[in-house]
Protein backbone atom coordinates (compact mmCIF):
# COMPACT_ATOMS: atom_id res chain seq x y z
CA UNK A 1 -2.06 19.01 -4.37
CA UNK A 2 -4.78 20.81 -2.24
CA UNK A 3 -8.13 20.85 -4.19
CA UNK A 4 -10.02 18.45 -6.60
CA UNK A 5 -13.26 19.68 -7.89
CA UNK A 6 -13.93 22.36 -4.98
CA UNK A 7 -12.44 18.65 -2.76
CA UNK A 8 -9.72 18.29 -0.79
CA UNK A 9 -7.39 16.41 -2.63
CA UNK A 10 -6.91 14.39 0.18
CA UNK A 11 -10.41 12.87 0.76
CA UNK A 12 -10.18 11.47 -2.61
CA UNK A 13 -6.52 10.42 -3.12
CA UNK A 14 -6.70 8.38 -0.05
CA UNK A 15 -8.74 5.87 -1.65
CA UNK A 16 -6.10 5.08 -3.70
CA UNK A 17 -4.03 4.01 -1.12
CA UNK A 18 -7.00 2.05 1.12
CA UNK A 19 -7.31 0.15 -2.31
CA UNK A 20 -3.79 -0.35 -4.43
CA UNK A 21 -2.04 -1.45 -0.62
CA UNK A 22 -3.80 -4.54 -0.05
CA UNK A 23 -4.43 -5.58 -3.47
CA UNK A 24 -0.84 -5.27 -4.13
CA UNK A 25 0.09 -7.09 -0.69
CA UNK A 26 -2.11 -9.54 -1.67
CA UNK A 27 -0.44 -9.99 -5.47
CA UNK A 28 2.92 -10.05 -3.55
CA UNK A 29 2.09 -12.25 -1.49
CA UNK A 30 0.55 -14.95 -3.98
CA UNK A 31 3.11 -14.14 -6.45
CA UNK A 32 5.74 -14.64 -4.36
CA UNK A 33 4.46 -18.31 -2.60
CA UNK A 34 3.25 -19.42 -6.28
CA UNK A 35 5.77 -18.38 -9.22
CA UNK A 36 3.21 -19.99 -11.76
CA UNK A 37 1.21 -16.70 -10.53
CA UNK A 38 3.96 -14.54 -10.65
CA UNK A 39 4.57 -15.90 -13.91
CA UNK A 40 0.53 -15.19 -15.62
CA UNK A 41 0.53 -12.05 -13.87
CA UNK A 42 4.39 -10.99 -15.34
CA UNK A 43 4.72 -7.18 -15.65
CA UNK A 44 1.45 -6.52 -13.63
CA UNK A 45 3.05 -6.65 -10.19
CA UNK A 46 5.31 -4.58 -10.52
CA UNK A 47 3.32 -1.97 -12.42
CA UNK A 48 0.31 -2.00 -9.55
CA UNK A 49 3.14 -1.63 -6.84
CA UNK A 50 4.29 1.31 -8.49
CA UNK A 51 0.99 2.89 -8.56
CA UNK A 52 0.88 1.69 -4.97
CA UNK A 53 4.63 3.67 -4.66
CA UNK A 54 3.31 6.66 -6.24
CA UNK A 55 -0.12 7.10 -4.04
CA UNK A 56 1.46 7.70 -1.10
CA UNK A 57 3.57 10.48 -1.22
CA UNK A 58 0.73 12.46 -3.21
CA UNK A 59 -1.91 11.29 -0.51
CA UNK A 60 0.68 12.37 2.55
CA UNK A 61 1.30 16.33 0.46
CA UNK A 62 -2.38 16.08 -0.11
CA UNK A 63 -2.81 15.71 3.36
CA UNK A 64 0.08 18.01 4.72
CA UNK A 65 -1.98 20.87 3.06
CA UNK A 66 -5.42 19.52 4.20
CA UNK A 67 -3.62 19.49 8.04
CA UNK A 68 -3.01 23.40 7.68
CA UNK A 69 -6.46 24.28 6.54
CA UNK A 70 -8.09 22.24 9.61
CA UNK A 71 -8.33 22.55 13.41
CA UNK A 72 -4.92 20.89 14.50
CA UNK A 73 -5.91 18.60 17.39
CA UNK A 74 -3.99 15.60 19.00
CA UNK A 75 -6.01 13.40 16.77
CA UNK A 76 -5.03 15.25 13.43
CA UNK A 77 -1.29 15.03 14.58
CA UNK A 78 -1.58 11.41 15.39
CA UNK A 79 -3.18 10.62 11.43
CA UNK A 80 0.07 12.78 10.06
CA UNK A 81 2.69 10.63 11.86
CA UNK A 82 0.88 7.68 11.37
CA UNK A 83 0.71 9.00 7.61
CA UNK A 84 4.31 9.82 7.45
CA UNK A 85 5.26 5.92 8.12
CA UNK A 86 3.51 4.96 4.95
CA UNK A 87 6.22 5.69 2.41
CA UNK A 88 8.81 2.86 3.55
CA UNK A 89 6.05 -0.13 3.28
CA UNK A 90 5.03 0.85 -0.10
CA UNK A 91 8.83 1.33 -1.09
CA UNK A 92 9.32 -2.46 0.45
CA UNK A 93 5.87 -3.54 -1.68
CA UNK A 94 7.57 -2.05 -5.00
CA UNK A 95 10.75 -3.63 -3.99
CA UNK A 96 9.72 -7.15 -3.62
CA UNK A 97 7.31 -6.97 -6.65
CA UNK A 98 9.93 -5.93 -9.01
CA UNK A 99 12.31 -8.67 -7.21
CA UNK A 100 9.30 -11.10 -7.85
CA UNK A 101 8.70 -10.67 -11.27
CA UNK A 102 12.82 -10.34 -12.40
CA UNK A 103 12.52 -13.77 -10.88
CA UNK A 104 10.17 -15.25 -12.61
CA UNK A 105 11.07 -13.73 -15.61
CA UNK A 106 14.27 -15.19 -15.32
CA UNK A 107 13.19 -18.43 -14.43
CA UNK A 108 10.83 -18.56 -17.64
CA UNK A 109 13.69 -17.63 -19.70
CA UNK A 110 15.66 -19.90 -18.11
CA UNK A 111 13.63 -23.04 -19.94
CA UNK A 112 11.64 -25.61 -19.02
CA UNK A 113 14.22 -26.78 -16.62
CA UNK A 114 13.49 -23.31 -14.94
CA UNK A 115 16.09 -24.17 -12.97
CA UNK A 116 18.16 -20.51 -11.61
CA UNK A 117 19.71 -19.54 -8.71
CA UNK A 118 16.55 -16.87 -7.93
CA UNK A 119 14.48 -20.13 -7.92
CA UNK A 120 16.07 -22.42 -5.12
CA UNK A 121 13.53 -23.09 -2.15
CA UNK A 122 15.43 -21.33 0.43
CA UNK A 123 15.43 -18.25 -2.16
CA UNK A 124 11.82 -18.90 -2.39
CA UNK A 125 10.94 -18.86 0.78
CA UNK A 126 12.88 -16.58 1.87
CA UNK A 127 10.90 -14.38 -0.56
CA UNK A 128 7.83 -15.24 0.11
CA UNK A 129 8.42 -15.02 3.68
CA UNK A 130 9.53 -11.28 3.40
CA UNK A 131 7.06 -10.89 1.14
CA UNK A 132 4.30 -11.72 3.54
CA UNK A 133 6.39 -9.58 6.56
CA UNK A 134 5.94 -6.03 4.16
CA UNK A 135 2.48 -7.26 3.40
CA UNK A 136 0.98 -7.51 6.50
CA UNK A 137 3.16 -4.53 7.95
CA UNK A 138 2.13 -2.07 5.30
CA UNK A 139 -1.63 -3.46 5.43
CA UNK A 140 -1.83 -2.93 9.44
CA UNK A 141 -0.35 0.16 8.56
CA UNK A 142 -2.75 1.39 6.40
CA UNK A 143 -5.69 0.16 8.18
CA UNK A 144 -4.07 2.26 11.42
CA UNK A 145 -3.68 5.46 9.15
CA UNK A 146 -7.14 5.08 8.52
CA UNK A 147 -8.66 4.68 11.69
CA UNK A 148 -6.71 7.45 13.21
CA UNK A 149 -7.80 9.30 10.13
CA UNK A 150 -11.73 8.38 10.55
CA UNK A 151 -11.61 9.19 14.27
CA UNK A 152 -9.96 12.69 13.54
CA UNK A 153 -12.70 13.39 11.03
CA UNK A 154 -15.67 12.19 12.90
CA UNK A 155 -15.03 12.53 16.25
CA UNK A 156 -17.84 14.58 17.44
CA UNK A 157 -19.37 14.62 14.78
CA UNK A 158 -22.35 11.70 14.84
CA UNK A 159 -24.42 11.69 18.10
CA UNK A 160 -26.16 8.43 19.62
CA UNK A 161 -29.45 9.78 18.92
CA UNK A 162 -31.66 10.21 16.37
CA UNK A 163 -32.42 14.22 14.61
CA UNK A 164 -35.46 15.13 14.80
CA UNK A 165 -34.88 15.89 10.96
């Protein structure tokens, strides 16, 4: 991808990402502490991770192709790395989600007993505890990406002062 609407593709398909990360963290994580939530929100989580999944790689080619039409500084290289680390957080996201709502599928089919081997405490905290590791990983992550991002954009670019304008 390169341009939208005269726009680099880039610009816009990073707010995808800035969104769809922490709201799916958050789902994760609330699905995977609560399985009644896991359970109202069924297909859901796993669908918005993989929207999540999806975002990334097009934001990172949209921004491989926005890196060649700019000024390559240290600041642009630092945003692509950071970038580039991305793609294994929102794989771990999908993971868990889909892992999250087999489980509770399962355990809904299972009865009212919902008694399964996916639903034992350890195996539910041990979930939700992995859960909330790849949520607050890819989150930092994201909010790092974007700061490195922001300062290669507008570094020099908004004085202290006032225009005369």
């Amino acid at each position: 991808m390169s341009l939208i609407n005269g726009l680099p593709a880039h610009v816009l398909l990073v707010h995808v990402v800035v969104v769809f990360v922490p709201l799916t963290a958050l789902a994760l994580v609330l699905c995977a502490a609560r399985p009644a939530a896991a359970r109202r929100l069924g297909v859901a989580l796993p669908l918005f991770a993989l929207v999540t999944l999806v975002s990334v790689p097009l934001t990172t080619g949209a921004g491989e192709w926005l890196e060649k039409h700019v000024g390559s500084n240290a600041l642009v290289r630092r945003h692509a790395e950071l970038g580039d680390g991305l793609l294994p957080w929102a794989a771990g996201l999908f993971v868990l989600a889909v892992a999250v709502w087999w489980s509770a599928r399962r355990t809904a089919a299972s009865g009212p007993s919902g008694t399964s081997r996916w639903t034992t405490a350890p195996v539910r905290v041990a979930t939700a505890v992995l859960a909330l590791v790849v949520a607050v990983g890819a989150v930092v992550d994201v909010y790092r990406i974007g700061d490195s991002g922001a300062r290669a954009a507008w570094q020099d670019a908004v004085t202290r002062t006032t225009s005369g304008g």
